[in-house]
PDB file of N, CA and C in Angstrom:
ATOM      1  N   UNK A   1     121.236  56.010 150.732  1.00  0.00           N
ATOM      2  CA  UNK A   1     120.862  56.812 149.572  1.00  0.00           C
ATOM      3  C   UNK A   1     120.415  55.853 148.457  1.00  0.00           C
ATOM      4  N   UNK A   2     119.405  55.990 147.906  1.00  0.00           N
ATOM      5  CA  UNK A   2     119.021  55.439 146.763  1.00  0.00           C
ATOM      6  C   UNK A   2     119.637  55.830 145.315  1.00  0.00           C
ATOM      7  N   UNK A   3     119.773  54.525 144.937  1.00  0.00           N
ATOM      8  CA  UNK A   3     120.380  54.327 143.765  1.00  0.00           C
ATOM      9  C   UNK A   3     120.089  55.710 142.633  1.00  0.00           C
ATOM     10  N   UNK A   4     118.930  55.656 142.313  1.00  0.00           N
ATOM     11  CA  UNK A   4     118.453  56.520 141.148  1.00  0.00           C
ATOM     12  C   UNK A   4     118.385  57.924 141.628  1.00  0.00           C
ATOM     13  N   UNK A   5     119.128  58.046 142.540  1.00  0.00           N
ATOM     14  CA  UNK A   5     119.148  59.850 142.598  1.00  0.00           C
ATOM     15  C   UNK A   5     120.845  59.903 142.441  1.00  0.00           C
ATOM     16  N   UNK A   6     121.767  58.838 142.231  1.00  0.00           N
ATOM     17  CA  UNK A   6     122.973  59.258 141.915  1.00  0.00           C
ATOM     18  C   UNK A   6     123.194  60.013 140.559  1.00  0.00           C
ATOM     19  N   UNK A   7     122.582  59.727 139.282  1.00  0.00           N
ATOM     20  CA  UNK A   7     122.570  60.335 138.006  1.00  0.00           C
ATOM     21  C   UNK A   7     122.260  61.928 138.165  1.00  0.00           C
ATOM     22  N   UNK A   8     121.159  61.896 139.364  1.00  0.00           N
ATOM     23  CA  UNK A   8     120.698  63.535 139.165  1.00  0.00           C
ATOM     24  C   UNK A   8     121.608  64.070 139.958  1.00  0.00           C
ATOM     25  N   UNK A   9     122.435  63.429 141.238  1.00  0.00           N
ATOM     26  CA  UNK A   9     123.207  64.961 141.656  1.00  0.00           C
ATOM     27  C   UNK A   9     124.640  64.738 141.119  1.00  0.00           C
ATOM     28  N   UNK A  10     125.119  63.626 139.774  1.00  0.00           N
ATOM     29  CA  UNK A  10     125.958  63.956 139.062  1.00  0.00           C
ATOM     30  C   UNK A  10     125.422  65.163 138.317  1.00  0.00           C
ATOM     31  N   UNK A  11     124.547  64.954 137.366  1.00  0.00           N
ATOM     32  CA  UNK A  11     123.892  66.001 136.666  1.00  0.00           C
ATOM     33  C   UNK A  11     124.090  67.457 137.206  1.00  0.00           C
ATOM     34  N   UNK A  12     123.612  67.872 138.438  1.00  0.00           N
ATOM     35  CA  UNK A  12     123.734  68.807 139.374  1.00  0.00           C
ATOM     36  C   UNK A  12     125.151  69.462 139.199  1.00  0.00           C
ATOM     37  N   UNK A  13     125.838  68.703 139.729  1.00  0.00           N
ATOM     38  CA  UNK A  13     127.054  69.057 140.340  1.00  0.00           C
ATOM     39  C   UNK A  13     128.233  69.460 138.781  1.00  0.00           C
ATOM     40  N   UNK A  14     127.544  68.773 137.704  1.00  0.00           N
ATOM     41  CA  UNK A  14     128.129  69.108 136.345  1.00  0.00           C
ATOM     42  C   UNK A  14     127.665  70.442 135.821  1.00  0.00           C
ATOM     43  N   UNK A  15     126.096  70.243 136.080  1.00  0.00           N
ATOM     44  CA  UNK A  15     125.747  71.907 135.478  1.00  0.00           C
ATOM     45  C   UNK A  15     126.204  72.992 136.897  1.00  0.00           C
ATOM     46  N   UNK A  16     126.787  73.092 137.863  1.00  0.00           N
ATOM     47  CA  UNK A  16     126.850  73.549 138.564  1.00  0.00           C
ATOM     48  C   UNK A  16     128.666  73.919 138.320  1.00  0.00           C
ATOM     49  N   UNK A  17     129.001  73.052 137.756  1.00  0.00           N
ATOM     50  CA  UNK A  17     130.496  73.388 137.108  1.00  0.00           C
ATOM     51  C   UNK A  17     130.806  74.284 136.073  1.00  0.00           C
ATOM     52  N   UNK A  18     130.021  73.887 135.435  1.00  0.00           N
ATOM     53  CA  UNK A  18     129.796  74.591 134.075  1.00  0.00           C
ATOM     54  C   UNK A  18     129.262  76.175 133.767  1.00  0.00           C
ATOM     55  N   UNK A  19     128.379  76.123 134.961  1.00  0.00           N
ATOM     56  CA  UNK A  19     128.011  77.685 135.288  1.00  0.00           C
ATOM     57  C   UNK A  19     129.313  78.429 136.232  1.00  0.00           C
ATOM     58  N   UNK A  20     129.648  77.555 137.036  1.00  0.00           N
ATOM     59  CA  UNK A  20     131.071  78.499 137.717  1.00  0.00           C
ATOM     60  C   UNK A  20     132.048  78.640 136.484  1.00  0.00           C
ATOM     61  N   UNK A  21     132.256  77.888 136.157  1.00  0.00           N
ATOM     62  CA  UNK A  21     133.057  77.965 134.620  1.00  0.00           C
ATOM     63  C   UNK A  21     132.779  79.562 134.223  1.00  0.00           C
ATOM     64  N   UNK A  22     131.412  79.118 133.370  1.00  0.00           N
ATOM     65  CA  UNK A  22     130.638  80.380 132.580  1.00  0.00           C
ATOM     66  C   UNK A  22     131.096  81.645 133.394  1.00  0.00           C
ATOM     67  N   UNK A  23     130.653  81.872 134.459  1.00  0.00           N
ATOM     68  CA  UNK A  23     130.638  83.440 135.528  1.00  0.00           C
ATOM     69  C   UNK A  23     132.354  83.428 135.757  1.00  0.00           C
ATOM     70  N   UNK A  24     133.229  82.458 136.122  1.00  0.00           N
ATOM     71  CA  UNK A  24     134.402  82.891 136.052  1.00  0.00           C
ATOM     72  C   UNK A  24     134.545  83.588 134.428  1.00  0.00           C
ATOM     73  N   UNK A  25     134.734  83.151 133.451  1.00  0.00           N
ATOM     74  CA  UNK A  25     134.895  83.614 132.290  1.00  0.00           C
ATOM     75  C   UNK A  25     134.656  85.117 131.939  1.00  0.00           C
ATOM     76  N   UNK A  26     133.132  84.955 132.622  1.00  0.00           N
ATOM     77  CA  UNK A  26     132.827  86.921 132.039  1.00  0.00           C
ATOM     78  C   UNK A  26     133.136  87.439 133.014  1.00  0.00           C
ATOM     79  N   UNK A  27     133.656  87.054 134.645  1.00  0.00           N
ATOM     80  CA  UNK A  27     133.902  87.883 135.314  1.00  0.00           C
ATOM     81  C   UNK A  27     135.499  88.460 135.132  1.00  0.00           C
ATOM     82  N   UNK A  28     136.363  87.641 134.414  1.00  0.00           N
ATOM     83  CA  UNK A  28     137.091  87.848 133.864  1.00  0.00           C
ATOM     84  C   UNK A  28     137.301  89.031 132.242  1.00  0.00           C
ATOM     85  N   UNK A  29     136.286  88.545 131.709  1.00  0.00           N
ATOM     86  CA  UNK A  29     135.857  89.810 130.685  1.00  0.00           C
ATOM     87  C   UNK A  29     135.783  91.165 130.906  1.00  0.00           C
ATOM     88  N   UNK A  30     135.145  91.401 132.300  1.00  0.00           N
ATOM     89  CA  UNK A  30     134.340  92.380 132.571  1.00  0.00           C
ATOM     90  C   UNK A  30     135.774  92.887 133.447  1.00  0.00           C
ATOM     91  N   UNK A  31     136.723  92.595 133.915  1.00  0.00           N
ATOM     92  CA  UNK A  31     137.953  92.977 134.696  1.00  0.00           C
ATOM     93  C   UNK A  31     138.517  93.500 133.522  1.00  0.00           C
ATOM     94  N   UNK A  32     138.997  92.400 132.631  1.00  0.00           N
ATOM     95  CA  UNK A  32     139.629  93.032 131.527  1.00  0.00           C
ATOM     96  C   UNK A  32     139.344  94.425 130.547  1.00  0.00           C
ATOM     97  N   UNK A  33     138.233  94.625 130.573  1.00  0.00           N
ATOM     98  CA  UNK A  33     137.537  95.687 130.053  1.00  0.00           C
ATOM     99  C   UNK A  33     137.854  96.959 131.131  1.00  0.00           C
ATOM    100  N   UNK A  34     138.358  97.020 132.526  1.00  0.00           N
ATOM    101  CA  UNK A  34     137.824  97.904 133.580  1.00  0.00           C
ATOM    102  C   UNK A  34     137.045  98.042 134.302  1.00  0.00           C
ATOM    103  N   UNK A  35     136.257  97.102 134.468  1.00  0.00           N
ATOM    104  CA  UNK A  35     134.878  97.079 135.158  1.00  0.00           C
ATOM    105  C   UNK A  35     134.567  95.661 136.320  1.00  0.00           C
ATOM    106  N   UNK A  36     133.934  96.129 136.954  1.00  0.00           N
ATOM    107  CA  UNK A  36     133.818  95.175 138.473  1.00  0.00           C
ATOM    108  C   UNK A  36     132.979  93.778 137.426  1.00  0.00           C
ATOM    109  N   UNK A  37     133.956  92.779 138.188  1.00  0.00           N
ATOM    110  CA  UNK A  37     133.787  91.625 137.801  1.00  0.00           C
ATOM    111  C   UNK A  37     132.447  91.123 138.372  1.00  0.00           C
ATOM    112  N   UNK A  38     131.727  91.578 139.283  1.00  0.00           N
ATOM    113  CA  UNK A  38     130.911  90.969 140.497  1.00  0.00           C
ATOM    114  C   UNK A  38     129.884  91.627 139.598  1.00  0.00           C
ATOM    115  N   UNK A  39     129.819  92.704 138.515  1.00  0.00           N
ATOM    116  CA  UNK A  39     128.449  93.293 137.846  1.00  0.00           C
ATOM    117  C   UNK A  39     127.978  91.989 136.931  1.00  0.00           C
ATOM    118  N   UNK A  40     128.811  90.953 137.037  1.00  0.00           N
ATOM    119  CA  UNK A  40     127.955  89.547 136.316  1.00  0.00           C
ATOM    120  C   UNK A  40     126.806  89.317 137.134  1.00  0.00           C
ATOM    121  N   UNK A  41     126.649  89.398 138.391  1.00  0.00           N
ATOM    122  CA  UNK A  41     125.371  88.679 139.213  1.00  0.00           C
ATOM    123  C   UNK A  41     123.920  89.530 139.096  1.00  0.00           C
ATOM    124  N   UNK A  42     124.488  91.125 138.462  1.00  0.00           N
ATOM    125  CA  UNK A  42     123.087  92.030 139.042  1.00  0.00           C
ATOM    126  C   UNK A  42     122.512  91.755 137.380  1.00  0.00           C
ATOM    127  N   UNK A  43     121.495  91.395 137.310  1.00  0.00           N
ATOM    128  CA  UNK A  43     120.586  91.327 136.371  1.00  0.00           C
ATOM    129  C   UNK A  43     120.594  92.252 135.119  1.00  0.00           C
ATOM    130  N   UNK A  44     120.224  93.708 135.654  1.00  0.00           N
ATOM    131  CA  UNK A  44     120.280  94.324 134.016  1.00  0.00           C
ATOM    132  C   UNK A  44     121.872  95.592 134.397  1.00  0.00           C
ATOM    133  N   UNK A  45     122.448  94.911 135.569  1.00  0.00           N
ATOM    134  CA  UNK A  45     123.430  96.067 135.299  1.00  0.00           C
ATOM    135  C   UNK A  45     124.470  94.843 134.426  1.00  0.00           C
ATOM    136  N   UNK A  46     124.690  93.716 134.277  1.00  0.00           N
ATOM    137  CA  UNK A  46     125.572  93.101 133.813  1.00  0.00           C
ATOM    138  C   UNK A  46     125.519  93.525 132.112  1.00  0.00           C
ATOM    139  N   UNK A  47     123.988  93.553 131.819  1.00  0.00           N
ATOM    140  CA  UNK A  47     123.647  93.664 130.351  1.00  0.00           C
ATOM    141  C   UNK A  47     124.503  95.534 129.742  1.00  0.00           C
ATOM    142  N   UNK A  48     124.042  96.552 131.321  1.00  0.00           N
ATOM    143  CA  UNK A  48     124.394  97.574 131.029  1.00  0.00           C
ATOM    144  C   UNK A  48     126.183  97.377 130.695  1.00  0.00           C
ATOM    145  N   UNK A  49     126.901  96.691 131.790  1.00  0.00           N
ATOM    146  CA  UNK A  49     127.720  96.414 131.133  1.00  0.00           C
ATOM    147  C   UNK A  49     128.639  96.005 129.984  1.00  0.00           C
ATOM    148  N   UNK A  50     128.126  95.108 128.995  1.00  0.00           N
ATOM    149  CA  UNK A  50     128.184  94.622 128.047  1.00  0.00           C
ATOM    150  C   UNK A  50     128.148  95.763 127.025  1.00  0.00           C
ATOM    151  N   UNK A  51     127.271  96.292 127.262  1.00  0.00           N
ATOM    152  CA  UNK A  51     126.529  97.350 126.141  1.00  0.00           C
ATOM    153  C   UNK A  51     128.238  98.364 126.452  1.00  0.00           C
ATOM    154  N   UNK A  52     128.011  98.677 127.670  1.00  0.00           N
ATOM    155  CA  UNK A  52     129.796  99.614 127.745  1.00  0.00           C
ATOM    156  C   UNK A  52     130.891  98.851 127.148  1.00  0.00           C
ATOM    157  N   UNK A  53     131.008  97.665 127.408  1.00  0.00           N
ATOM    158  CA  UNK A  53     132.343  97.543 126.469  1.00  0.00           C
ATOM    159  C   UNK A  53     132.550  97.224 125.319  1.00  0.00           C
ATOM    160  N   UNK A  54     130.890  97.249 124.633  1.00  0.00           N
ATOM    161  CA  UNK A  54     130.616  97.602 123.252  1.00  0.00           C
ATOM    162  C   UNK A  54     130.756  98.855 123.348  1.00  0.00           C
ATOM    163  N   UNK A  55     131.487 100.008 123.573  1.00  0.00           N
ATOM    164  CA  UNK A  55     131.435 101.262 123.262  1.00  0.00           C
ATOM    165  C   UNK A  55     129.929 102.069 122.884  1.00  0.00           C
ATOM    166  N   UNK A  56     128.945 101.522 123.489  1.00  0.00           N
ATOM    167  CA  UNK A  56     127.947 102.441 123.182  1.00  0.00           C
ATOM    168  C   UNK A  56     127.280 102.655 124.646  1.00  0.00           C
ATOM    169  N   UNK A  57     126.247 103.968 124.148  1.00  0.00           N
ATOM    170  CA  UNK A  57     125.995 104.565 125.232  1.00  0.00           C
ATOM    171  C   UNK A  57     125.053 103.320 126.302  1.00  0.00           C
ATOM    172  N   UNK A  58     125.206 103.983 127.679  1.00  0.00           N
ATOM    173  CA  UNK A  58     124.414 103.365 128.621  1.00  0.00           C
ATOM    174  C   UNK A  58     122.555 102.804 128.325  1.00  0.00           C
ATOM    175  N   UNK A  59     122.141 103.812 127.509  1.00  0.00           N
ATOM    176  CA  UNK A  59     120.722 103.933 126.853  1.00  0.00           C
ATOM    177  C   UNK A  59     120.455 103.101 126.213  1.00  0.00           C
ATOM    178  N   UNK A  60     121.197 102.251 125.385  1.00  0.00           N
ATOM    179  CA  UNK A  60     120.930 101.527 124.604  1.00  0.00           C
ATOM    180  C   UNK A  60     120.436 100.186 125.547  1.00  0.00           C
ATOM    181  N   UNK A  61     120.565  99.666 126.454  1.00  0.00           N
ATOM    182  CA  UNK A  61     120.015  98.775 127.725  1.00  0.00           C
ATOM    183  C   UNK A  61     118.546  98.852 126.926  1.00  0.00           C
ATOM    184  N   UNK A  62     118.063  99.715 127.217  1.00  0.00           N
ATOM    185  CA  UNK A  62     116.370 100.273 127.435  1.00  0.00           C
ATOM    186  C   UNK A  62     116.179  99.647 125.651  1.00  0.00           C
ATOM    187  N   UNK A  63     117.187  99.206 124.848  1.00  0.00           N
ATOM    188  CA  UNK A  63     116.689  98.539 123.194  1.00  0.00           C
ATOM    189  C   UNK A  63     116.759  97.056 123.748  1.00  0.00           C
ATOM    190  N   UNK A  64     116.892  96.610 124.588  1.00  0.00           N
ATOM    191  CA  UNK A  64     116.884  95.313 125.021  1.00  0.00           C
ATOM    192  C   UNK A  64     115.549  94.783 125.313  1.00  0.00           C
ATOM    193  N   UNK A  65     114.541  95.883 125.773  1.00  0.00           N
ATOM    194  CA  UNK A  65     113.265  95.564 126.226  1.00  0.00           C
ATOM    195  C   UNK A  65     112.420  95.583 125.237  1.00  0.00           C
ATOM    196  N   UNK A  66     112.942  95.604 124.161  1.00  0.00           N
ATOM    197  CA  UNK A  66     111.926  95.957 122.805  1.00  0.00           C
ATOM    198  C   UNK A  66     112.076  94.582 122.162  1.00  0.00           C
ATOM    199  N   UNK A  67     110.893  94.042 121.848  1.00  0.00           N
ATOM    200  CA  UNK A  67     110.989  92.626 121.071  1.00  0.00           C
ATOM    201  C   UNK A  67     111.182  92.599 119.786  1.00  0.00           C
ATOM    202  N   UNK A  68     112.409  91.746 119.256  1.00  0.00           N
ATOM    203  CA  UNK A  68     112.853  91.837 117.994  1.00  0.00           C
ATOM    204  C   UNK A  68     113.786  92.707 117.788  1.00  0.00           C
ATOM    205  N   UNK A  69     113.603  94.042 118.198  1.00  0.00           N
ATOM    206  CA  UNK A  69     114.670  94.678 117.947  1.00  0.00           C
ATOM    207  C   UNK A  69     115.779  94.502 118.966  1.00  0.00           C
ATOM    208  N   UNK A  70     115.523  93.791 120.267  1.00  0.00           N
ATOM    209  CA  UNK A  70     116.574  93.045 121.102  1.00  0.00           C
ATOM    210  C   UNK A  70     117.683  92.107 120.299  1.00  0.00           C
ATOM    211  N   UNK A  71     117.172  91.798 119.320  1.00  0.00           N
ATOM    212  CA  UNK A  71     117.845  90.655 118.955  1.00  0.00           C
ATOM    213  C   UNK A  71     119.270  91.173 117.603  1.00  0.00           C
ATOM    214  N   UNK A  72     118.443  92.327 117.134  1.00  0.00           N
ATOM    215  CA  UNK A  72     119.311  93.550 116.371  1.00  0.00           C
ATOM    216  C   UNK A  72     120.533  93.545 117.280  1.00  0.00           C
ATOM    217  N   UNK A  73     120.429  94.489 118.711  1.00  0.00           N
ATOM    218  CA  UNK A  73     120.799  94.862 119.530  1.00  0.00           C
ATOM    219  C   UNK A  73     122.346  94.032 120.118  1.00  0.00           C
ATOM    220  N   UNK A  74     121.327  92.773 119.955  1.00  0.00           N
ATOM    221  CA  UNK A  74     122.288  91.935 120.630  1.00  0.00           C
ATOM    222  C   UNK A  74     123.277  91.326 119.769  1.00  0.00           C
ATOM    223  N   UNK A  75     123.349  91.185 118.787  1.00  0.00           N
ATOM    224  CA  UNK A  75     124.073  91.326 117.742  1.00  0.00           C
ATOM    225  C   UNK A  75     124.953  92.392 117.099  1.00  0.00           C
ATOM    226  N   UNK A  76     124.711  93.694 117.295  1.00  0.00           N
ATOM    227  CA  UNK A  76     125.461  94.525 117.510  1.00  0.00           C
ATOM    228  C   UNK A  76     126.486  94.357 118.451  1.00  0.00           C
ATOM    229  N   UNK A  77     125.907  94.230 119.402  1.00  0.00           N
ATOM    230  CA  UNK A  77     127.049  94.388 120.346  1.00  0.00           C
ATOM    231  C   UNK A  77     127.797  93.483 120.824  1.00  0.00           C
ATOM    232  N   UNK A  78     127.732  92.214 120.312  1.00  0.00           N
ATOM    233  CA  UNK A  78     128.348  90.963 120.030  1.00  0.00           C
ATOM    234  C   UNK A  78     129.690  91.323 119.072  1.00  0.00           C
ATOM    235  N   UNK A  79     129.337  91.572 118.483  1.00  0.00           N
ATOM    236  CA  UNK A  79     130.208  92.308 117.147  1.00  0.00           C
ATOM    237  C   UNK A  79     131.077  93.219 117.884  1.00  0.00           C
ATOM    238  N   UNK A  80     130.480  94.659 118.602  1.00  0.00           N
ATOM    239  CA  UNK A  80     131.460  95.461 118.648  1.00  0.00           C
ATOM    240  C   UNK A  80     132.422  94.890 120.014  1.00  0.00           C
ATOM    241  N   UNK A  81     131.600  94.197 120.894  1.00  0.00           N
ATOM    242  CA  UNK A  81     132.597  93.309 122.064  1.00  0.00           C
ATOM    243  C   UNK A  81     133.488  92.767 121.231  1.00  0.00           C
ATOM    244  N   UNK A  82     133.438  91.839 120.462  1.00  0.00           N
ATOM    245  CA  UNK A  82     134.580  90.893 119.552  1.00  0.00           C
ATOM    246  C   UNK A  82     135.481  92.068 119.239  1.00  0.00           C
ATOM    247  N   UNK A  83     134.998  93.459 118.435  1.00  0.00           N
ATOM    248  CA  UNK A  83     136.253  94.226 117.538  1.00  0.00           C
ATOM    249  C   UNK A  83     136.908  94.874 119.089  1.00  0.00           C
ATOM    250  N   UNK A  84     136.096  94.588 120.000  1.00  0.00           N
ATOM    251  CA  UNK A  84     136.625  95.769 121.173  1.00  0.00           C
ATOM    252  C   UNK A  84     138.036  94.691 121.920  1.00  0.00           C
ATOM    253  N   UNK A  85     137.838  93.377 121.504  1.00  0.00           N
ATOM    254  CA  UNK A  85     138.919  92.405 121.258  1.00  0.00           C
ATOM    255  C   UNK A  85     139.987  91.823 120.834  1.00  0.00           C
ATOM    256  N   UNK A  86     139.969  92.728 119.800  1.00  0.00           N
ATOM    257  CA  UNK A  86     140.241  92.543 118.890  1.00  0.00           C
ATOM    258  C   UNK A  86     140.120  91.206 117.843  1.00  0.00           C
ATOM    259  N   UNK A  87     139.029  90.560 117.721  1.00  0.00           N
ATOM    260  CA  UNK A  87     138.485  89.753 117.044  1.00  0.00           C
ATOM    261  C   UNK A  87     137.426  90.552 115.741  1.00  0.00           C
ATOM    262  N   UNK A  88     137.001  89.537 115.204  1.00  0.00           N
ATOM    263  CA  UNK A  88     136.254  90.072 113.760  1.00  0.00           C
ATOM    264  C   UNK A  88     134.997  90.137 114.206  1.00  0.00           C
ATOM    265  N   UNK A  89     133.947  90.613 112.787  1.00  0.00           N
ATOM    266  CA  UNK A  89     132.657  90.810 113.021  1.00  0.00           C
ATOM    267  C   UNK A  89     131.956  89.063 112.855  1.00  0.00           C
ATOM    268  N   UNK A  90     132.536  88.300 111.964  1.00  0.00           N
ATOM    269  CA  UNK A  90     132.125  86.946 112.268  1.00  0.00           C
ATOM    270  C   UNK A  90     132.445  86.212 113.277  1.00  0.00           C
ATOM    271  N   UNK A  91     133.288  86.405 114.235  1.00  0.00           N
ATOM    272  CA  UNK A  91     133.390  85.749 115.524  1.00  0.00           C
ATOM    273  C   UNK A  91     132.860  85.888 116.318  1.00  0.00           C
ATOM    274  N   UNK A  92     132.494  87.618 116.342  1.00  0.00           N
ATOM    275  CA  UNK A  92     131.119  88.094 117.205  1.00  0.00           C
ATOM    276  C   UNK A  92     129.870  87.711 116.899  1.00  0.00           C
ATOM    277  N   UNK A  93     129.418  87.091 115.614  1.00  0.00           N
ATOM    278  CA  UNK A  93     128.256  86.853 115.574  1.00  0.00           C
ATOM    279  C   UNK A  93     128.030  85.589 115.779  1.00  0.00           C
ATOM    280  N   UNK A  94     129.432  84.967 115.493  1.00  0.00           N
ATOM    281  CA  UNK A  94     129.394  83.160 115.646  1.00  0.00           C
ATOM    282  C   UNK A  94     129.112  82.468 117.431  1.00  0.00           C
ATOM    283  N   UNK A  95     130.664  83.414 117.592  1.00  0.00           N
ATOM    284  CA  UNK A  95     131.134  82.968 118.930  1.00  0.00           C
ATOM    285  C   UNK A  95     130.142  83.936 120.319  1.00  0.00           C
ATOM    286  N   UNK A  96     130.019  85.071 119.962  1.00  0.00           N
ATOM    287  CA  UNK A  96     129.291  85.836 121.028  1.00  0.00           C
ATOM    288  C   UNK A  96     127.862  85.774 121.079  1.00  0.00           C
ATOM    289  N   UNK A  97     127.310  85.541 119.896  1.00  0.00           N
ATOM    290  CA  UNK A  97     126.003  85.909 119.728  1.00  0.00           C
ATOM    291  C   UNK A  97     124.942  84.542 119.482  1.00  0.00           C
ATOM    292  N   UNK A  98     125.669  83.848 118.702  1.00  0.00           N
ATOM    293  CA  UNK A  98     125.283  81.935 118.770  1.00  0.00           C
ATOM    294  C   UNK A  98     125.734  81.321 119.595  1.00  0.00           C
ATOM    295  N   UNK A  99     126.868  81.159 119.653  1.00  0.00           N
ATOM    296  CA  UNK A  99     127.673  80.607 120.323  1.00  0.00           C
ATOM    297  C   UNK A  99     128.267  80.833 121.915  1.00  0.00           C
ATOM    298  N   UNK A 100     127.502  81.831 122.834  1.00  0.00           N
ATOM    299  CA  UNK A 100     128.283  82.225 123.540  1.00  0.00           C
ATOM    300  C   UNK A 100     128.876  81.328 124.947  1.00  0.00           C
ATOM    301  N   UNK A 101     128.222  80.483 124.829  1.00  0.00           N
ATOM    302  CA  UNK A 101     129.140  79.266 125.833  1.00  0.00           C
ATOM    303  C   UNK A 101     130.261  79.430 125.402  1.00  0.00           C
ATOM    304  N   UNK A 102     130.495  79.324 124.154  1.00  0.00           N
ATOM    305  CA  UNK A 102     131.892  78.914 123.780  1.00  0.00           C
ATOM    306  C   UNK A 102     132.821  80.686 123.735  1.00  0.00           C
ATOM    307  N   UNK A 103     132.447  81.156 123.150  1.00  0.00           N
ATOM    308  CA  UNK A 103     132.733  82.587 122.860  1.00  0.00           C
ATOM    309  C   UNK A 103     133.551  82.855 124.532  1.00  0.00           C
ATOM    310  N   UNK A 104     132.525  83.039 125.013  1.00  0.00           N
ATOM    311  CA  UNK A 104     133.199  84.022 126.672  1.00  0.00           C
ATOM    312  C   UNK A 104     134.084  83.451 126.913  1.00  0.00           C
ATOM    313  N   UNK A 105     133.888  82.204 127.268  1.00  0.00           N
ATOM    314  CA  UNK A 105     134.740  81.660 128.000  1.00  0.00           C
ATOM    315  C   UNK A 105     136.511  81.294 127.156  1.00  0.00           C
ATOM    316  N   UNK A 106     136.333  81.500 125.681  1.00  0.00           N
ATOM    317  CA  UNK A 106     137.717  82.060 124.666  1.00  0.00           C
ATOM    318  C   UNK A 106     137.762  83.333 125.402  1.00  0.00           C
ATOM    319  N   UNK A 107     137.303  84.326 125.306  1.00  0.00           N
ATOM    320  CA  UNK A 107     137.524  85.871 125.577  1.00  0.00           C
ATOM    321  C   UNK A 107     138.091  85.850 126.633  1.00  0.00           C
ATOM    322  N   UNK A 108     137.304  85.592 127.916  1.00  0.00           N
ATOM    323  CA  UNK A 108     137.961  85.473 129.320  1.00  0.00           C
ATOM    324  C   UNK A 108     139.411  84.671 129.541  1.00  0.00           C
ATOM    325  N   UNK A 109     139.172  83.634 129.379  1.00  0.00           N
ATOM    326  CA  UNK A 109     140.405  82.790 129.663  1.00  0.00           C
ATOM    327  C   UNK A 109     141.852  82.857 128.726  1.00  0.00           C
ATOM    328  N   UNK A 110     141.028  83.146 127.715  1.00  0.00           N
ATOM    329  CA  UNK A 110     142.008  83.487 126.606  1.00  0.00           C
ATOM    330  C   UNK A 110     143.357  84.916 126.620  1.00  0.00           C
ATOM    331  N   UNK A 111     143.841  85.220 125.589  1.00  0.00           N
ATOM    332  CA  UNK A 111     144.821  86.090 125.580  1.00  0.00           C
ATOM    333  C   UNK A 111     144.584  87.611 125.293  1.00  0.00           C
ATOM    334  N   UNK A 112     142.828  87.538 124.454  1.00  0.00           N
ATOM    335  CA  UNK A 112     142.470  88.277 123.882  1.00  0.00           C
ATOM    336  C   UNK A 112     142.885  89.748 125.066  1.00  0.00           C
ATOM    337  N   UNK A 113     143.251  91.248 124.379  1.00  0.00           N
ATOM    338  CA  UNK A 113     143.060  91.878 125.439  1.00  0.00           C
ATOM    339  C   UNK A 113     142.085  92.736 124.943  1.00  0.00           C
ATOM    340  N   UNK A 114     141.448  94.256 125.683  1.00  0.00           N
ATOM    341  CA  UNK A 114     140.888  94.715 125.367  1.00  0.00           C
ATOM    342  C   UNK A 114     141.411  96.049 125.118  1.00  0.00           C
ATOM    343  N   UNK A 115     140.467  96.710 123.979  1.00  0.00           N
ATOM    344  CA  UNK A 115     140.900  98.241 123.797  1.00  0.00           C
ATOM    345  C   UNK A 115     139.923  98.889 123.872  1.00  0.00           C
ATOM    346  N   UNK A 116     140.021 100.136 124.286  1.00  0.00           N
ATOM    347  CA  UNK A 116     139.021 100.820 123.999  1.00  0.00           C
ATOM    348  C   UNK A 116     138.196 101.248 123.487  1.00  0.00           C
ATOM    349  N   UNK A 117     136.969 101.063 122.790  1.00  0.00           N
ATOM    350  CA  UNK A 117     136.532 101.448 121.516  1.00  0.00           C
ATOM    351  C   UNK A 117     136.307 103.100 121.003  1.00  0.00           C
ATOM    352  N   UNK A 118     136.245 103.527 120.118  1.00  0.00           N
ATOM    353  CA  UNK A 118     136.123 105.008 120.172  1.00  0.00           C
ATOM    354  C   UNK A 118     134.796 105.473 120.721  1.00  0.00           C
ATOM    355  N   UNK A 119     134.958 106.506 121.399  1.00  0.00           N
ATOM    356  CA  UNK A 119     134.044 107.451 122.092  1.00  0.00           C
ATOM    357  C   UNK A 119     132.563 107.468 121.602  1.00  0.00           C
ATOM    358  N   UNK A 120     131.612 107.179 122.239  1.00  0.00           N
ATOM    359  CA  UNK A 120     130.465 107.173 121.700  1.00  0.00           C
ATOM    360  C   UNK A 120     129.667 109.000 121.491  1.00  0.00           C
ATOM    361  N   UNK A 121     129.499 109.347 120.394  1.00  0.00           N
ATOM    362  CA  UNK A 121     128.933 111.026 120.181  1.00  0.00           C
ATOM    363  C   UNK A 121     127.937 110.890 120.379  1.00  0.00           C
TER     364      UNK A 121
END
């Protein structure tokens, strides 16, 4: 094996940690909430997820595809995940919404539990 490919499959094998890391974390989230941990892998059902344990309706997914106002969106529900945490509205915007390397993987691993949020009308 040549020398100069040892750096890249350290590299590899680190971001490859770091993502099992990441998916353990929300698959852990997504248990804690009630919901199948394995909905991390499917593409827009994971997002539909999210949006549920922000307490809002399933529909709101379909504000994700809208540019700019995705970013509203996603911030919302950064927020109401954190209060559905019982965490604040600045942790959701810090930790979930900037920050979310760091964020999930507090939520998941952490103590935080979850509650229900009130009923969406």
């Amino acid at each position: 094996m040549h020398l100069a490919i040892l750096p890249l499959l350290f590299l590899a094998a680190l971001y490859l940690g770091l993502a099992l890391f990441y998916i353990v974390a929300a698959w852990k989230i997504f248990t804690k909430a009630g919901h199948p941990g394995w909905g991390i892998f499917i593409p827009i059902y994971n997002v539909y997820l999210w949006v549920k344990i922000a307490g809002k309706s399933g529909w709101w997914v379909l504000l994700y595809f809208i540019p700019l106002v995705n970013l509203v969106i996603a911030i919302i529900v950064a927020i109401d995940v954190a209060k559905a945490f019982g965490k604040t509205t600045a942790w959701g915007v810090c930790l979930l919404f900037l920050f979310s390397f760091i964020g999930i993987p507090i939520l998941g691993y952490g103590k935080a539990t979850y509650t229900q949020p009130a009923p969406v009308a």
